[in-house]
PDB file of N, CA and C in Angstrom:
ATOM      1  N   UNK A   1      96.856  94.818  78.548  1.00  0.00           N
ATOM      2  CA  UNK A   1      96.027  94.925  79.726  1.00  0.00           C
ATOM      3  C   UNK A   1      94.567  94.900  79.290  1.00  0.00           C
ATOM      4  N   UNK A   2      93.803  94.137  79.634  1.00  0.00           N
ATOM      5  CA  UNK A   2      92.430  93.732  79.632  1.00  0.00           C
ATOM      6  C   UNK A   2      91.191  94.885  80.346  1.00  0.00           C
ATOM      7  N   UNK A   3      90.663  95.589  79.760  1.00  0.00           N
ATOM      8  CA  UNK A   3      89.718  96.393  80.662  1.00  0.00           C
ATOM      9  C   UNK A   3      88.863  95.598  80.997  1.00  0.00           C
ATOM     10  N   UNK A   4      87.298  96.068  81.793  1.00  0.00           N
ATOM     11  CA  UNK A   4      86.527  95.667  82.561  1.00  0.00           C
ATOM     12  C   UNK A   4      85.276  95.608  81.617  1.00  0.00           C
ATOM     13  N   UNK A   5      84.537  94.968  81.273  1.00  0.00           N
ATOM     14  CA  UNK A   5      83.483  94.587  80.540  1.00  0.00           C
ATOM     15  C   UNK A   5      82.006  95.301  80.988  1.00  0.00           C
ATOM     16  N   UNK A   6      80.834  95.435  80.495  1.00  0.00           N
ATOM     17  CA  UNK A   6      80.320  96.339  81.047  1.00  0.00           C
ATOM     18  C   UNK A   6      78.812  96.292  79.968  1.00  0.00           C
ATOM     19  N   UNK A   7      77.424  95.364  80.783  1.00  0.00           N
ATOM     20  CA  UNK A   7      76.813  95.765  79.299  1.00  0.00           C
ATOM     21  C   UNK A   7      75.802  96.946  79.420  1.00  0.00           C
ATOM     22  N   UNK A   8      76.022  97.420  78.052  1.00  0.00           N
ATOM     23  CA  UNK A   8      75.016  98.692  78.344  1.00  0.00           C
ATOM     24  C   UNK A   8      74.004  98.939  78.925  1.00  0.00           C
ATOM     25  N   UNK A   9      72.843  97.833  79.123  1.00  0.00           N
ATOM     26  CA  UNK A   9      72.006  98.164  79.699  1.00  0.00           C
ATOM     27  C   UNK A   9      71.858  98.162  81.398  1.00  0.00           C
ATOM     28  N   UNK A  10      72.879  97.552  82.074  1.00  0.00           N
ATOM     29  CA  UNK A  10      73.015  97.200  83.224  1.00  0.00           C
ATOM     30  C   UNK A  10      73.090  98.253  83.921  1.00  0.00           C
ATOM     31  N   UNK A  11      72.288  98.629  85.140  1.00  0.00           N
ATOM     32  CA  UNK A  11      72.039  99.450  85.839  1.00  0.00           C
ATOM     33  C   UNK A  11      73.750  99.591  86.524  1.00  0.00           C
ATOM     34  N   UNK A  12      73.925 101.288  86.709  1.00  0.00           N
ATOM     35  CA  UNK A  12      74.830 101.471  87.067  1.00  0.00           C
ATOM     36  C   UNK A  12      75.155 101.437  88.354  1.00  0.00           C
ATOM     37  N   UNK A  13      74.151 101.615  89.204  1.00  0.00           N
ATOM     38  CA  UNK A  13      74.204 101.132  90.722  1.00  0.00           C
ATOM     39  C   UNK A  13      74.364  99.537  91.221  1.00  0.00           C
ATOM     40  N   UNK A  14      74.560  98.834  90.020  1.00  0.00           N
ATOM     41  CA  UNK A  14      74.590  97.541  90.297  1.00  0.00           C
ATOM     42  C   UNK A  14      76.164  97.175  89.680  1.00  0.00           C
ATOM     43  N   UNK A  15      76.745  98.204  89.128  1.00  0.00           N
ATOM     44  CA  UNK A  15      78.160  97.378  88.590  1.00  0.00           C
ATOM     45  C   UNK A  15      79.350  97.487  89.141  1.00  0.00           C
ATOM     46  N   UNK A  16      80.089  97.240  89.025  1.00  0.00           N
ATOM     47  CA  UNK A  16      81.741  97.237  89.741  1.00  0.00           C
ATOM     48  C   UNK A  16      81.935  98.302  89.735  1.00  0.00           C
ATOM     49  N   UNK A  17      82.509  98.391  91.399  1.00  0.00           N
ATOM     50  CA  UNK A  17      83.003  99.940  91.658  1.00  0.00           C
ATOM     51  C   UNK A  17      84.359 100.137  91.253  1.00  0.00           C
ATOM     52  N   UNK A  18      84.806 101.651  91.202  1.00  0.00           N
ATOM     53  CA  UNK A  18      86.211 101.750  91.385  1.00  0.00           C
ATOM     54  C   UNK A  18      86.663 103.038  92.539  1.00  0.00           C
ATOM     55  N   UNK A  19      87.175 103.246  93.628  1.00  0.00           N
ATOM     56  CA  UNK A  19      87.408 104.012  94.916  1.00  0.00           C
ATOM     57  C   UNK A  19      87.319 105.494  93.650  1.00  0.00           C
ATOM     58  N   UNK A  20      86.498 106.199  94.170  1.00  0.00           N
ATOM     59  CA  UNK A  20      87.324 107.916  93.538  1.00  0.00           C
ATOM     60  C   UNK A  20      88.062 108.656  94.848  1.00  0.00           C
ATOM     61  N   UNK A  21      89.090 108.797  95.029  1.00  0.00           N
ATOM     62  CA  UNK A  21      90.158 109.402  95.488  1.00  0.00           C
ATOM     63  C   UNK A  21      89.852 110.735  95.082  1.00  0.00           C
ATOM     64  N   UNK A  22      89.135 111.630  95.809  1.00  0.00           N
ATOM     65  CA  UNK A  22      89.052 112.638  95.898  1.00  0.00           C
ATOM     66  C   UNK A  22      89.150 113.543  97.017  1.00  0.00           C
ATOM     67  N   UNK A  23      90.110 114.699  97.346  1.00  0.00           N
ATOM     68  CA  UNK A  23      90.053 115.242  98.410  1.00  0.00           C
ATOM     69  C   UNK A  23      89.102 116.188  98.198  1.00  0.00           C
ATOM     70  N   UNK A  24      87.867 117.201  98.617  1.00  0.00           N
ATOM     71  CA  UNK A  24      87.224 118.261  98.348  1.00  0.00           C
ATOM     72  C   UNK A  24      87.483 119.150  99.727  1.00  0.00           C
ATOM     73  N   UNK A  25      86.635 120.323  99.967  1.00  0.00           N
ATOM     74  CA  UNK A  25      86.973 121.178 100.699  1.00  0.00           C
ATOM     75  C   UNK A  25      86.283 120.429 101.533  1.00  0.00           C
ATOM     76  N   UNK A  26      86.272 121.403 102.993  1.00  0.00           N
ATOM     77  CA  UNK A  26      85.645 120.467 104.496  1.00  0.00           C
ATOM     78  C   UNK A  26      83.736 121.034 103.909  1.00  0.00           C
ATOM     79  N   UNK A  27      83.617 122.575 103.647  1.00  0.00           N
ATOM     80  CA  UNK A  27      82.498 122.881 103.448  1.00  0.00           C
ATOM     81  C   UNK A  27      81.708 122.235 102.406  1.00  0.00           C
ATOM     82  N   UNK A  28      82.506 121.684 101.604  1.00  0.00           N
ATOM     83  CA  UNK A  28      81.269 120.726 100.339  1.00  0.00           C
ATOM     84  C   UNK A  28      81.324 119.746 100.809  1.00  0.00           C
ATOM     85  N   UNK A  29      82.233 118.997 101.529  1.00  0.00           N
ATOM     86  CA  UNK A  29      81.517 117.497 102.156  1.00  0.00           C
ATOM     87  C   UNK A  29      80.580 117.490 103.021  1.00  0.00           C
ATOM     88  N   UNK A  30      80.560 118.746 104.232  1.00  0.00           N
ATOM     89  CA  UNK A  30      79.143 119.262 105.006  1.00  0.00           C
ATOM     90  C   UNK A  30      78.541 119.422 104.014  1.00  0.00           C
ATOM     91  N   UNK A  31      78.777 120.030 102.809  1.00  0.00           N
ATOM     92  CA  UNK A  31      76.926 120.541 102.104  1.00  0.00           C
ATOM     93  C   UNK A  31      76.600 118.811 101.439  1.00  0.00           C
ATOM     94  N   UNK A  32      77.601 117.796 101.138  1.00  0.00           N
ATOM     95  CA  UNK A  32      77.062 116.751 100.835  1.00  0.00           C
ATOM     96  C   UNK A  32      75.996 116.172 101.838  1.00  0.00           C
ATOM     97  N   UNK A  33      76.941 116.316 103.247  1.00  0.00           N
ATOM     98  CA  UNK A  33      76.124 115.916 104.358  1.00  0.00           C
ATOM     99  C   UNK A  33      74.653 116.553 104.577  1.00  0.00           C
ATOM    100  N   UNK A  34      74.505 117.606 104.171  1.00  0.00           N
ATOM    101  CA  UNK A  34      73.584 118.423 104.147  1.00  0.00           C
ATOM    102  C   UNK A  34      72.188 118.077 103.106  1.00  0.00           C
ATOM    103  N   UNK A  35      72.559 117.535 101.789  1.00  0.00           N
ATOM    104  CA  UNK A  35      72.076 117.250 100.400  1.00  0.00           C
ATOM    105  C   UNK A  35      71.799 115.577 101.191  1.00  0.00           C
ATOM    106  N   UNK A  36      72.264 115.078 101.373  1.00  0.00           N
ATOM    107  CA  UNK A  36      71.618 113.440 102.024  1.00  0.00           C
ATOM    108  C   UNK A  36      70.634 113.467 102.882  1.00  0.00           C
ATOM    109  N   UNK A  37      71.071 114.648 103.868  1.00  0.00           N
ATOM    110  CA  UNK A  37      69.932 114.731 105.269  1.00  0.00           C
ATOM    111  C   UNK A  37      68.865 115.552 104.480  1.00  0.00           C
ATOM    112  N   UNK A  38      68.445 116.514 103.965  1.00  0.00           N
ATOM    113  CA  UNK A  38      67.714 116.896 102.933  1.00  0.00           C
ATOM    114  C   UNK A  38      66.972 115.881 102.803  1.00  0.00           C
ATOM    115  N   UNK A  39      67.376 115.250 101.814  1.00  0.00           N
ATOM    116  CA  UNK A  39      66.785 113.486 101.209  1.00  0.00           C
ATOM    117  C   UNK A  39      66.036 112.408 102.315  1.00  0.00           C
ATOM    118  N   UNK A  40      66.774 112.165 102.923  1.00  0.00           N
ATOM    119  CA  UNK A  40      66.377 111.964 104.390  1.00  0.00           C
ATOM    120  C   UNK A  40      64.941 112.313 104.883  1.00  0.00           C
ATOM    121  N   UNK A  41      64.841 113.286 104.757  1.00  0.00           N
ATOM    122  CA  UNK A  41      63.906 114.142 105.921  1.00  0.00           C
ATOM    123  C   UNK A  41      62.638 114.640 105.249  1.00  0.00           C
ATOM    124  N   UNK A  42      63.080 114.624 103.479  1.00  0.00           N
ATOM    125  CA  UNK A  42      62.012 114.218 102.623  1.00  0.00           C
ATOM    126  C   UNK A  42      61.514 112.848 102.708  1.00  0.00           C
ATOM    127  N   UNK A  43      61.725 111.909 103.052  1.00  0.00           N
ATOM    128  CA  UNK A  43      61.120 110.897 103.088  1.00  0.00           C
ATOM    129  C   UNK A  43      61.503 109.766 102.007  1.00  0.00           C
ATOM    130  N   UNK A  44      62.964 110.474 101.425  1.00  0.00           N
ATOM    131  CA  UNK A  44      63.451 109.748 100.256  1.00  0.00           C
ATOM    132  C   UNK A  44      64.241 108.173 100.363  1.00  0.00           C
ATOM    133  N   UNK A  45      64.166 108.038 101.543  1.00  0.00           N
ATOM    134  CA  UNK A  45      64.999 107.029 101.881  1.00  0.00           C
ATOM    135  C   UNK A  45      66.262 107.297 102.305  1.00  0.00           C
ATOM    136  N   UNK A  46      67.179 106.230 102.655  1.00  0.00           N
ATOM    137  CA  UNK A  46      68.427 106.437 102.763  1.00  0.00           C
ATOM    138  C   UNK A  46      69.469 106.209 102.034  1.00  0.00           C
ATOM    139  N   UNK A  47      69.651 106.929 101.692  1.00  0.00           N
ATOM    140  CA  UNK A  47      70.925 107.802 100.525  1.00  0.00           C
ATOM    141  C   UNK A  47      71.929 107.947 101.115  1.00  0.00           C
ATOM    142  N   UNK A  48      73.618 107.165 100.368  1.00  0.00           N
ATOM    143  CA  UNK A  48      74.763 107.187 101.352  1.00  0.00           C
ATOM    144  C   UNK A  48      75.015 108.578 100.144  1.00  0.00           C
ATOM    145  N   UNK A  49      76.638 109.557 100.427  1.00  0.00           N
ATOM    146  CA  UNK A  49      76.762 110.245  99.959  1.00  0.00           C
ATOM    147  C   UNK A  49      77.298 109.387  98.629  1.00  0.00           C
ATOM    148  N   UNK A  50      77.938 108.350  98.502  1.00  0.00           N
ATOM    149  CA  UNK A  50      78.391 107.576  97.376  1.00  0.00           C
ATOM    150  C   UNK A  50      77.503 107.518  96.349  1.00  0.00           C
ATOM    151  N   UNK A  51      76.010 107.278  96.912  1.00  0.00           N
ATOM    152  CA  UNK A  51      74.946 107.420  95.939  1.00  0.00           C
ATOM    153  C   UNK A  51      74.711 108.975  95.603  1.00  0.00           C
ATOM    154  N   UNK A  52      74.656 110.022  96.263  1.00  0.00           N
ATOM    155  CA  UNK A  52      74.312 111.014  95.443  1.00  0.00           C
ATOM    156  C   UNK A  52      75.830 111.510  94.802  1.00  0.00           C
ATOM    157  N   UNK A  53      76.450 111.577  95.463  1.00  0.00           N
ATOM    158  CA  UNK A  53      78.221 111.912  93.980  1.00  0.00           C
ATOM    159  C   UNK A  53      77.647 111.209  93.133  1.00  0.00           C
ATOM    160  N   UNK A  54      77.431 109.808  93.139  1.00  0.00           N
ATOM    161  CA  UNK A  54      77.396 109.179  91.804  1.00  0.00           C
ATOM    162  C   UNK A  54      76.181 109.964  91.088  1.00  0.00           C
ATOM    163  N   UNK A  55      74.814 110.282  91.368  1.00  0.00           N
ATOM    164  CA  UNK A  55      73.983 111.020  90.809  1.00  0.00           C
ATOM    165  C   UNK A  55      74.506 112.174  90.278  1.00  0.00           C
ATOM    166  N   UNK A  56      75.245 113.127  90.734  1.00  0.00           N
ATOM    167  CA  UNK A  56      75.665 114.293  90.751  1.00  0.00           C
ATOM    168  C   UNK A  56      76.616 113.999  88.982  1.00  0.00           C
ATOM    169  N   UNK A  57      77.436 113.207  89.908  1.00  0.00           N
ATOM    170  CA  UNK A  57      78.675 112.935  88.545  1.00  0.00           C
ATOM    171  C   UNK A  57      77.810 112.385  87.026  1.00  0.00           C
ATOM    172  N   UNK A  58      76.548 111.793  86.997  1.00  0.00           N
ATOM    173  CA  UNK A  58      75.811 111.223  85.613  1.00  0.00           C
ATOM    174  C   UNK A  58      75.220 112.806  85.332  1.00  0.00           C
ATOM    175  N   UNK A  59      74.873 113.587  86.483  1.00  0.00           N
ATOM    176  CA  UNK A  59      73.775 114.670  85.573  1.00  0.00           C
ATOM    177  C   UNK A  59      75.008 115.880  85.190  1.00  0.00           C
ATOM    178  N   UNK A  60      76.492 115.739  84.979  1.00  0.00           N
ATOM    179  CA  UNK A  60      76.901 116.825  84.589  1.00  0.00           C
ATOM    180  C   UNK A  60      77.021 116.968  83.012  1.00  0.00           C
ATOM    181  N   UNK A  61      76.951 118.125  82.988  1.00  0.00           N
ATOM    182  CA  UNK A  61      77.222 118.017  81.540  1.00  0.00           C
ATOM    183  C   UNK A  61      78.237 117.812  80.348  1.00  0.00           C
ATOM    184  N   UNK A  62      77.733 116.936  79.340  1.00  0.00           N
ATOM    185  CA  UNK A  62      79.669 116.540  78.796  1.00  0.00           C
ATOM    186  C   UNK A  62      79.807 117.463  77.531  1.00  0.00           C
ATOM    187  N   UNK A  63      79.740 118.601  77.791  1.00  0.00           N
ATOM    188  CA  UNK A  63      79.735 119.771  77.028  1.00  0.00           C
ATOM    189  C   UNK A  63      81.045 120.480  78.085  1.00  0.00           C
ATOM    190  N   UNK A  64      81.839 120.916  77.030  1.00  0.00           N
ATOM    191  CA  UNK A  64      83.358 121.814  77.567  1.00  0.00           C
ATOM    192  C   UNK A  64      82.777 123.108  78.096  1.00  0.00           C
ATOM    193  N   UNK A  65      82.102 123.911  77.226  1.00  0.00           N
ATOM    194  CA  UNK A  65      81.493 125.218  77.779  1.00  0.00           C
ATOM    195  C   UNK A  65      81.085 125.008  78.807  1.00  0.00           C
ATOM    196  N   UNK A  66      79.669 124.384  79.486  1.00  0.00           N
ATOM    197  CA  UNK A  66      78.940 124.256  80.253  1.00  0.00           C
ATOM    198  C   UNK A  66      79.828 123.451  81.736  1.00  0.00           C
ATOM    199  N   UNK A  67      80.955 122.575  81.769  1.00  0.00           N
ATOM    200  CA  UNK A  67      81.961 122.124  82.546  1.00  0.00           C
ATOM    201  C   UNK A  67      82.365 123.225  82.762  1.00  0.00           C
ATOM    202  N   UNK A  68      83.016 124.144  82.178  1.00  0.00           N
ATOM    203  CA  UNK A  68      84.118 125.041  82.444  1.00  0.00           C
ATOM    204  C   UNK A  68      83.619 126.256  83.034  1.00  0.00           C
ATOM    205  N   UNK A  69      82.273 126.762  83.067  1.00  0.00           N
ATOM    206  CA  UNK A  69      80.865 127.177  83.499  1.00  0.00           C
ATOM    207  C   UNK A  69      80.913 126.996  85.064  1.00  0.00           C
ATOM    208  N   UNK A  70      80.815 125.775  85.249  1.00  0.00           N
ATOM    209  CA  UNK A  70      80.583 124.873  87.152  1.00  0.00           C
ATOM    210  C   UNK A  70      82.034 125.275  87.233  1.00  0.00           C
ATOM    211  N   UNK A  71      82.942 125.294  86.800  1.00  0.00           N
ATOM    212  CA  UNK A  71      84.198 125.345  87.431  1.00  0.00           C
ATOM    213  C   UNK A  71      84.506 126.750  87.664  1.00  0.00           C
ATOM    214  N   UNK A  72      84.212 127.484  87.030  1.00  0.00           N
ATOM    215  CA  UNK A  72      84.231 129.387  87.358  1.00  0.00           C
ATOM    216  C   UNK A  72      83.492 129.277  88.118  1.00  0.00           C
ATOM    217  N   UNK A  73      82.036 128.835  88.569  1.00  0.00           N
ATOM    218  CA  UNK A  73      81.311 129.547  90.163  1.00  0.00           C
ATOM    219  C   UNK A  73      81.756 128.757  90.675  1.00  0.00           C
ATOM    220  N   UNK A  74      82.881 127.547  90.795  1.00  0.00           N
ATOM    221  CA  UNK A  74      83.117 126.586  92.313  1.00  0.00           C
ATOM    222  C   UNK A  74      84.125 127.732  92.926  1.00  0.00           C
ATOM    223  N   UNK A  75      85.207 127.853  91.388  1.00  0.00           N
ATOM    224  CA  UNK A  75      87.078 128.711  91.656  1.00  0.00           C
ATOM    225  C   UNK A  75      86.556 129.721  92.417  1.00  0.00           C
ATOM    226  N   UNK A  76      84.926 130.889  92.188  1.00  0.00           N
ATOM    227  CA  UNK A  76      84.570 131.956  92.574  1.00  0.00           C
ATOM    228  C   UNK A  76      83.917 131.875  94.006  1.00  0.00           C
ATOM    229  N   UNK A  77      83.437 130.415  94.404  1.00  0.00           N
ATOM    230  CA  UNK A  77      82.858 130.740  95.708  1.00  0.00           C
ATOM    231  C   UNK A  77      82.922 130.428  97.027  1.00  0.00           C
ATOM    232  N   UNK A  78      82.463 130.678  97.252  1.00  0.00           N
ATOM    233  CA  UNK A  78      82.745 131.295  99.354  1.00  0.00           C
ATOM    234  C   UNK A  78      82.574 129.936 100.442  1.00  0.00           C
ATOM    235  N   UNK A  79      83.028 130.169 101.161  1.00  0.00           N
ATOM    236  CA  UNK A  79      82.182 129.079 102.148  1.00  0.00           C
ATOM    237  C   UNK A  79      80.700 129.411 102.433  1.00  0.00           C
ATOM    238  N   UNK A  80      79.910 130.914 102.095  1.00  0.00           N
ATOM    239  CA  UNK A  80      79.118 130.950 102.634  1.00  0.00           C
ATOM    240  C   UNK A  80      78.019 130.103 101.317  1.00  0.00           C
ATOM    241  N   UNK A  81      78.598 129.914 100.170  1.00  0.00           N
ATOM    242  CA  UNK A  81      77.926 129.688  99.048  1.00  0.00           C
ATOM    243  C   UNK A  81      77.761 127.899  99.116  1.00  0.00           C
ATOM    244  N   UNK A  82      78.329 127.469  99.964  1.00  0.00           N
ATOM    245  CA  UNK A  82      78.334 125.914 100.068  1.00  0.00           C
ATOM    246  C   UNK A  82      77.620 125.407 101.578  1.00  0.00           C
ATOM    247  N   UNK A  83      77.764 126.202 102.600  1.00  0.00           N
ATOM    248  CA  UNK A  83      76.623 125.898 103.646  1.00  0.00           C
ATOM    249  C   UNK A  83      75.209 126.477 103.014  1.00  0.00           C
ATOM    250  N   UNK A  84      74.264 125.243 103.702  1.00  0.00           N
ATOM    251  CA  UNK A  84      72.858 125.279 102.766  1.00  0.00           C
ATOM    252  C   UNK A  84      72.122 125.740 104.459  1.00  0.00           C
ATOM    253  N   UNK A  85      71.240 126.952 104.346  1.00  0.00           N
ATOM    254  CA  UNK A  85      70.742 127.156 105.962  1.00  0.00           C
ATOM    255  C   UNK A  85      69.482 126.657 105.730  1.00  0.00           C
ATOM    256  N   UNK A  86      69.647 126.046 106.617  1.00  0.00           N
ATOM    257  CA  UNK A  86      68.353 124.897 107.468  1.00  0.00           C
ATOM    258  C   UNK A  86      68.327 124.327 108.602  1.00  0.00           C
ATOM    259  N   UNK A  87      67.992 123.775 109.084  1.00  0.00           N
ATOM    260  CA  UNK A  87      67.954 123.620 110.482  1.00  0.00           C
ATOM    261  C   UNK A  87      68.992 123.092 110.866  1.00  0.00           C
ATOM    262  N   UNK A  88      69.209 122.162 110.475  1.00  0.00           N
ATOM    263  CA  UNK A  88      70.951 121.359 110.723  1.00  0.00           C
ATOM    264  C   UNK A  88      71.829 122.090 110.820  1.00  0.00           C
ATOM    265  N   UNK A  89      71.966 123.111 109.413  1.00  0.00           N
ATOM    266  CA  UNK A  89      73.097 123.784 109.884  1.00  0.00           C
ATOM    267  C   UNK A  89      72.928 125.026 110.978  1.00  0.00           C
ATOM    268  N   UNK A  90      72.098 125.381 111.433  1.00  0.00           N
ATOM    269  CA  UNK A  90      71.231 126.437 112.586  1.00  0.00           C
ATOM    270  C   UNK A  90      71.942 125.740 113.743  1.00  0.00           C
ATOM    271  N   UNK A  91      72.336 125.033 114.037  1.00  0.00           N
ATOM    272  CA  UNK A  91      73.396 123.995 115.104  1.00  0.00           C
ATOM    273  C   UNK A  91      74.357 123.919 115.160  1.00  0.00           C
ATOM    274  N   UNK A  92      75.246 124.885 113.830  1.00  0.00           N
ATOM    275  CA  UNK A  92      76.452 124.851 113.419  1.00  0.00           C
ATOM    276  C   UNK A  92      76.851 126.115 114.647  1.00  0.00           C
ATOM    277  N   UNK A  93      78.169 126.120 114.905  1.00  0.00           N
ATOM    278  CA  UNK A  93      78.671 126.970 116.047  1.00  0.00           C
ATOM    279  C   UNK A  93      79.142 128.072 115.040  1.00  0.00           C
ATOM    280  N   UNK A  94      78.300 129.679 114.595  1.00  0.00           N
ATOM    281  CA  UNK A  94      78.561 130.423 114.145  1.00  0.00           C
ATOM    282  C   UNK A  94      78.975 131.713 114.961  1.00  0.00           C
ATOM    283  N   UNK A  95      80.381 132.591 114.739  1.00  0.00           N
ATOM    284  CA  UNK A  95      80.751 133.065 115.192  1.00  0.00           C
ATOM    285  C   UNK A  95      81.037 134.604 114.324  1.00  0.00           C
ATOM    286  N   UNK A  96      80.295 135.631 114.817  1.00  0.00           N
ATOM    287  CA  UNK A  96      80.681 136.633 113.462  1.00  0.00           C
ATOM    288  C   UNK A  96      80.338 135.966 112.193  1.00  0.00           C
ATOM    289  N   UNK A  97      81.017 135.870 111.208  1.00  0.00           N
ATOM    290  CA  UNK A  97      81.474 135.908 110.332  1.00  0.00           C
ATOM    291  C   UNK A  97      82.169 134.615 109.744  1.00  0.00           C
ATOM    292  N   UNK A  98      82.268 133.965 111.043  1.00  0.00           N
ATOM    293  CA  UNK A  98      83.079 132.552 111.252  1.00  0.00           C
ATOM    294  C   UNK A  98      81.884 131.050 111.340  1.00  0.00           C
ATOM    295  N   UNK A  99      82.464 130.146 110.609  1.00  0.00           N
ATOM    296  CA  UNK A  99      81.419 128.535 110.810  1.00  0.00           C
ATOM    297  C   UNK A  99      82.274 127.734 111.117  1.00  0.00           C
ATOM    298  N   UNK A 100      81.989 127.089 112.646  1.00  0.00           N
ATOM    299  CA  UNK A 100      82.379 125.981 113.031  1.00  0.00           C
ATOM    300  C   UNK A 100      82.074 124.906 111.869  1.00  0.00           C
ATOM    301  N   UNK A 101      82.955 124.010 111.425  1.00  0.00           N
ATOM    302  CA  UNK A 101      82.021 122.820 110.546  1.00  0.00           C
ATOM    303  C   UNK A 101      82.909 121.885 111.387  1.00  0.00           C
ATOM    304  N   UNK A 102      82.462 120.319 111.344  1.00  0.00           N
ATOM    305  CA  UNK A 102      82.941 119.220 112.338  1.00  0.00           C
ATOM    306  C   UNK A 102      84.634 118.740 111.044  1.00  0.00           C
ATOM    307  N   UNK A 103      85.145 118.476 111.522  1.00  0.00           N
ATOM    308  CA  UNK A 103      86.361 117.920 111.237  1.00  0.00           C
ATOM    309  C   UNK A 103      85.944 116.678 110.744  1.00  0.00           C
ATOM    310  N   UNK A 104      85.116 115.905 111.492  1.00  0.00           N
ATOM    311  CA  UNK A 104      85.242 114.420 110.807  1.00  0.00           C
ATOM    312  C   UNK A 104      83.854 113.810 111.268  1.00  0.00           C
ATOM    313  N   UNK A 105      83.143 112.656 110.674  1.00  0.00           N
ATOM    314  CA  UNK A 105      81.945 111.771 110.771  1.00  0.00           C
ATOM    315  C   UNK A 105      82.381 110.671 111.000  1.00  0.00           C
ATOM    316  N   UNK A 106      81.737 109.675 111.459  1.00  0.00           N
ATOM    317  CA  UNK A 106      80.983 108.585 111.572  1.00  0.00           C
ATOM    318  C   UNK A 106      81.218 108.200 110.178  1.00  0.00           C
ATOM    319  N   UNK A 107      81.786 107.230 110.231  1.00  0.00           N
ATOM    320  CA  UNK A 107      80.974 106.179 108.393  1.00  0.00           C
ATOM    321  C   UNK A 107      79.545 105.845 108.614  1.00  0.00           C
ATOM    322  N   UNK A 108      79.307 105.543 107.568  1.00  0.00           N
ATOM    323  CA  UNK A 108      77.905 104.807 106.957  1.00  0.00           C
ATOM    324  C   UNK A 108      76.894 106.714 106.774  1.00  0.00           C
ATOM    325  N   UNK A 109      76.022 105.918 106.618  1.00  0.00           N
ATOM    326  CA  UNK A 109      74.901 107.216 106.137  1.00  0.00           C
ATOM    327  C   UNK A 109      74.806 108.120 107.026  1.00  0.00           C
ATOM    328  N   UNK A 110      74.516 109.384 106.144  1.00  0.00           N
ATOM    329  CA  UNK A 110      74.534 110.728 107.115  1.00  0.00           C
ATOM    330  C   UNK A 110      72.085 110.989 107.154  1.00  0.00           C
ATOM    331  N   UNK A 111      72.612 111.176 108.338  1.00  0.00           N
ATOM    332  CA  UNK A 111      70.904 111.429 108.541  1.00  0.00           C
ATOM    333  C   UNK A 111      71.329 113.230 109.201  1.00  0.00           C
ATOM    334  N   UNK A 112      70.583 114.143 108.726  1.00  0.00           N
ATOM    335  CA  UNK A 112      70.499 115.478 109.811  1.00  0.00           C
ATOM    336  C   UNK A 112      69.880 114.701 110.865  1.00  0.00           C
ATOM    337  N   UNK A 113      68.837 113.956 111.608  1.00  0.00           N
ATOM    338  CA  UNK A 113      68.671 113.855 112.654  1.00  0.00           C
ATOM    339  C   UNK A 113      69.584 113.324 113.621  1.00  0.00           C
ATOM    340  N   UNK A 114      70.630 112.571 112.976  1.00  0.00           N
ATOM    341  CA  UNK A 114      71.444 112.010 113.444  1.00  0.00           C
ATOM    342  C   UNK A 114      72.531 113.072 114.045  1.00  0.00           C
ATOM    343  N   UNK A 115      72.858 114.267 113.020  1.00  0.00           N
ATOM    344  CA  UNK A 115      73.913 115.101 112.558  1.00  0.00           C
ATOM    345  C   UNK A 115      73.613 115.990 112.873  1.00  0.00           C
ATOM    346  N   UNK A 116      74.240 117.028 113.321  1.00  0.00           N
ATOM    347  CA  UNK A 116      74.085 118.460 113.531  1.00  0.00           C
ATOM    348  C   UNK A 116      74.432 119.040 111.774  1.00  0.00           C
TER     349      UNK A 116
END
């Protein structure tokens, strides 16, 4: 079987994709949604979440300690540790103790102005 060729210097936003099949919780795909509209509203342009995972996934570290590090505070934390409060989420239907988050989006880019 033949792998996929690849030259080093070639920008990585420009090369062949491959799908990542990942399920995550409902609250870190809102805080993704959250981390784009952020970007957004800075004036950064428009940023799909595909582009910042992919950012996210180059700046981790390929050190075992420091991996295994992010993975003890993800195993350790809360939903309240993954909603980011800002105005967007100030729209979220909070109840007690309880956060409405939406079940499902729209494809294409997440804007907070767009988004609650």
């Amino acid at each position: 079987m033949r792998g996929v060729g690849f030259h080093l210097d070639e920008r990585l936003n420009n090369t062949k994709e491959r799908p990542l099949a990942a399920n995550v919780p409902i609250p870190l795909s809102e805080r993704l949604d959250q981390l784009v509209g952020i970007l957004d509203e800075a004036g950064k342009g428009r940023i799909s979440r595909k582009e910042l995972v992919s950012a996210l996934l180059l700046a981790a570290p390929p050190d075992p300690d420091e991996l295994n590090e992010l993975l003890e505070i993800y195993r350790k934390a809360t939903v309240r540790d993954a909603v980011i409060e800002n105005e967007a989420s100030n729209k979220l239907v909070k109840r007690g103790n309880v956060i409405e988050l939406p079940m499902k989006r729209p494809p294409g880019p997440r804007s907070s102005k767009r988004y609650p």
